[in-house]
Structure formats: structure tokens, C-alpha cells
C-alpha atoms as a PDB file:
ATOM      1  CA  UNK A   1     -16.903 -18.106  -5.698  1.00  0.00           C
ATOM      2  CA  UNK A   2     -16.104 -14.803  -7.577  1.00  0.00           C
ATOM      3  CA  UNK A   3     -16.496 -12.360  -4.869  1.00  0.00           C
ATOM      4  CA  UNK A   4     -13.589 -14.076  -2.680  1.00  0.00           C
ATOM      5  CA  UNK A   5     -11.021 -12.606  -5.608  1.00  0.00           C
ATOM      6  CA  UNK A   6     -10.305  -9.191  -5.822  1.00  0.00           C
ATOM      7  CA  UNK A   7     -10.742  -7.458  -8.868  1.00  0.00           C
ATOM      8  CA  UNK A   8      -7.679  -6.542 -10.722  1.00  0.00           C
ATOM      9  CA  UNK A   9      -5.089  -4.067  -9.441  1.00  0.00           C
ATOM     10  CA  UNK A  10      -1.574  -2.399 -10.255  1.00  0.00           C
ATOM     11  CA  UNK A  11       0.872  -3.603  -7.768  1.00  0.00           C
ATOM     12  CA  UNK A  12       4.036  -1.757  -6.381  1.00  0.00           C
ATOM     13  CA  UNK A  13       6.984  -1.848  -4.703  1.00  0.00           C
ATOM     14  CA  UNK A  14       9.148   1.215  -4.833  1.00  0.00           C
ATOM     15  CA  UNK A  15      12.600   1.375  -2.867  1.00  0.00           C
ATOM     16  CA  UNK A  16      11.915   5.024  -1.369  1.00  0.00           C
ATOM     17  CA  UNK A  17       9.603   7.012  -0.057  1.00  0.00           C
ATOM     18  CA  UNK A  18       9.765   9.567  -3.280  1.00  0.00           C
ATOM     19  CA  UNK A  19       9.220   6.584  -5.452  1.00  0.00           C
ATOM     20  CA  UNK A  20       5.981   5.632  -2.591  1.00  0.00           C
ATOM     21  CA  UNK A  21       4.873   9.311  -2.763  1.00  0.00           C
ATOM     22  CA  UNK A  22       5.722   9.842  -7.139  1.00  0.00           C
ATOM     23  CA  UNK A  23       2.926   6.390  -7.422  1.00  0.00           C
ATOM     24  CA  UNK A  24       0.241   7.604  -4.904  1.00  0.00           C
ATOM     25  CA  UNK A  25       0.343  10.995  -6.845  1.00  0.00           C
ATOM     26  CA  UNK A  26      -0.371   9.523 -10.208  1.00  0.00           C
ATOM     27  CA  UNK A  27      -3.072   7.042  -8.530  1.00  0.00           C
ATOM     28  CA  UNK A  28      -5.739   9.235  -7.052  1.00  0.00           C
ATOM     29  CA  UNK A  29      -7.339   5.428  -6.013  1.00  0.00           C
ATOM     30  CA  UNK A  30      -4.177   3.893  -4.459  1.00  0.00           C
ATOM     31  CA  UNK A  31      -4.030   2.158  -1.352  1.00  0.00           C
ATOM     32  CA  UNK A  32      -0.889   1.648   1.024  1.00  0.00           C
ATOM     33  CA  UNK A  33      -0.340  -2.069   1.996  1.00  0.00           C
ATOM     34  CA  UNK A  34       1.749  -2.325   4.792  1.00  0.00           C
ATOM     35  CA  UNK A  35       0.327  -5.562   6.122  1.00  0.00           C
ATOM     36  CA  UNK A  36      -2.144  -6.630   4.343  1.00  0.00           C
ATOM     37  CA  UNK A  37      -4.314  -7.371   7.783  1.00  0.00           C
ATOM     38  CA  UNK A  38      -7.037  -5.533   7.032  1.00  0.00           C
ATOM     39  CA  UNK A  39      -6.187  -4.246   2.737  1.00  0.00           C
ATOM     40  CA  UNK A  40      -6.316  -7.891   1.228  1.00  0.00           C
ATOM     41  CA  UNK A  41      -9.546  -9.207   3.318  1.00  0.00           C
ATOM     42  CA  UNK A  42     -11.638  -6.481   2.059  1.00  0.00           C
ATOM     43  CA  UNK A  43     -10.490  -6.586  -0.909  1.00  0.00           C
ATOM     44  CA  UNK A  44     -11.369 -10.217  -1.343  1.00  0.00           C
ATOM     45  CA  UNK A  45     -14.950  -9.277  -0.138  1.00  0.00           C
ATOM     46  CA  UNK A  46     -14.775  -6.546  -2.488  1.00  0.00           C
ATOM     47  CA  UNK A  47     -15.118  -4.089   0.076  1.00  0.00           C
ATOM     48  CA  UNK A  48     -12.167  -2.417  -1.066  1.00  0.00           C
ATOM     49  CA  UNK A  49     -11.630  -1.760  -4.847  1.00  0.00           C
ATOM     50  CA  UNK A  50      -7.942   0.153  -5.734  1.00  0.00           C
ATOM     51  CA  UNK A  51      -7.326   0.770  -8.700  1.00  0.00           C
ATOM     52  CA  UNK A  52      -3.623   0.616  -6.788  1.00  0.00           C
ATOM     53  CA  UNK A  53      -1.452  -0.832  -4.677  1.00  0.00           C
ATOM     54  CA  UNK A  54       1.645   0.300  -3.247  1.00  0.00           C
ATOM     55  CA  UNK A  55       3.357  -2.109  -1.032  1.00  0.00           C
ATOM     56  CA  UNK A  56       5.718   0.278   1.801  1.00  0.00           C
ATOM     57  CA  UNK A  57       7.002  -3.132   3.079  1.00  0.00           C
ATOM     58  CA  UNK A  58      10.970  -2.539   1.355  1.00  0.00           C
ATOM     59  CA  UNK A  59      11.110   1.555   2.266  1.00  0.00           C
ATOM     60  CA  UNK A  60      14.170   1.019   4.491  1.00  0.00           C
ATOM     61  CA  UNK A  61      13.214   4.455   5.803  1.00  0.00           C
ATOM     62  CA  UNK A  62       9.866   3.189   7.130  1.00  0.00           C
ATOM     63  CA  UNK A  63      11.727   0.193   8.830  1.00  0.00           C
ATOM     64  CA  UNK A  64      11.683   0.393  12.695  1.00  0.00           C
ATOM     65  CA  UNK A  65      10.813   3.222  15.507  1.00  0.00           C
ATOM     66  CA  UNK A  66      13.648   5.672  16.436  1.00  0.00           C
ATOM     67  CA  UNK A  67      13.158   9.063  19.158  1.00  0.00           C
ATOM     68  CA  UNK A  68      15.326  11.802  18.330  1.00  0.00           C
ATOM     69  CA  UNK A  69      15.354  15.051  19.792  1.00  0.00           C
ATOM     70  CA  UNK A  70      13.117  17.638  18.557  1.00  0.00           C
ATOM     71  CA  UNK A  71      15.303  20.786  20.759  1.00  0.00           C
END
């Protein structure tokens, strides 16, 4: 069935969060896939149509909580 595929999209990964933040300027339709829970389902169902997608998933600075003082 054609509407359980997506329709085509740029895919990437960047190592940073400049690199994240450089593609989702120059992408005014990008999406940010973290998961992919909610992102790829919707997509399938064409719900969702990026022109871009930016997959966070290797930003070590996005890996894990930490509390640090804010004083």
C-alpha cells in the first residue's frame, strides 16, 4: 500500500548541536527525530511530511540528565 511509506526526505545526523541547529536553519520544514515513537508512524500515514530530518540521537551533549546549580 503506498500510503504506509513516507514520502521522500533528507536525513541527518550531525555530531553537535551547532551542526543540529546550522541544518534546522537551512530547513524551514525539518523535523527533530529523537525516537522516532511518534515522527516515523505519522510519517508512514503521511500525517507528517518533512522535507527534513535531523536525527539528535549522536549529540553527546543531549545524552543524559545532569542538575547543576543555577546560584
Amino acid at each position: 500500500m503506498w500510503f504506509l511509506l513516507p514520502r521522500n526526505f533528507d536525513y541527518y545526523a550531525p555530531a553537535s548541536l551547532k551542526e543540529a541547529a546550522a541544518v534546522l536553519k537551512s530547513h524551514s520544514d525539518a523535523r527533530v527525530l529523537a525516537g522516532g515513537q511518534s515522527l516515523l508512524p505519522m510519517m508512514k500515514l503521511r500525517l507528517a511530511s518533512p522535507d527534513a530530518i535531523v536525527d539528535i540521537s549522536r549529540i553527546r551533549e543531549l545524552h543524559g540528565i545532569r542538575q547543576e546549580d543555577l546560584v
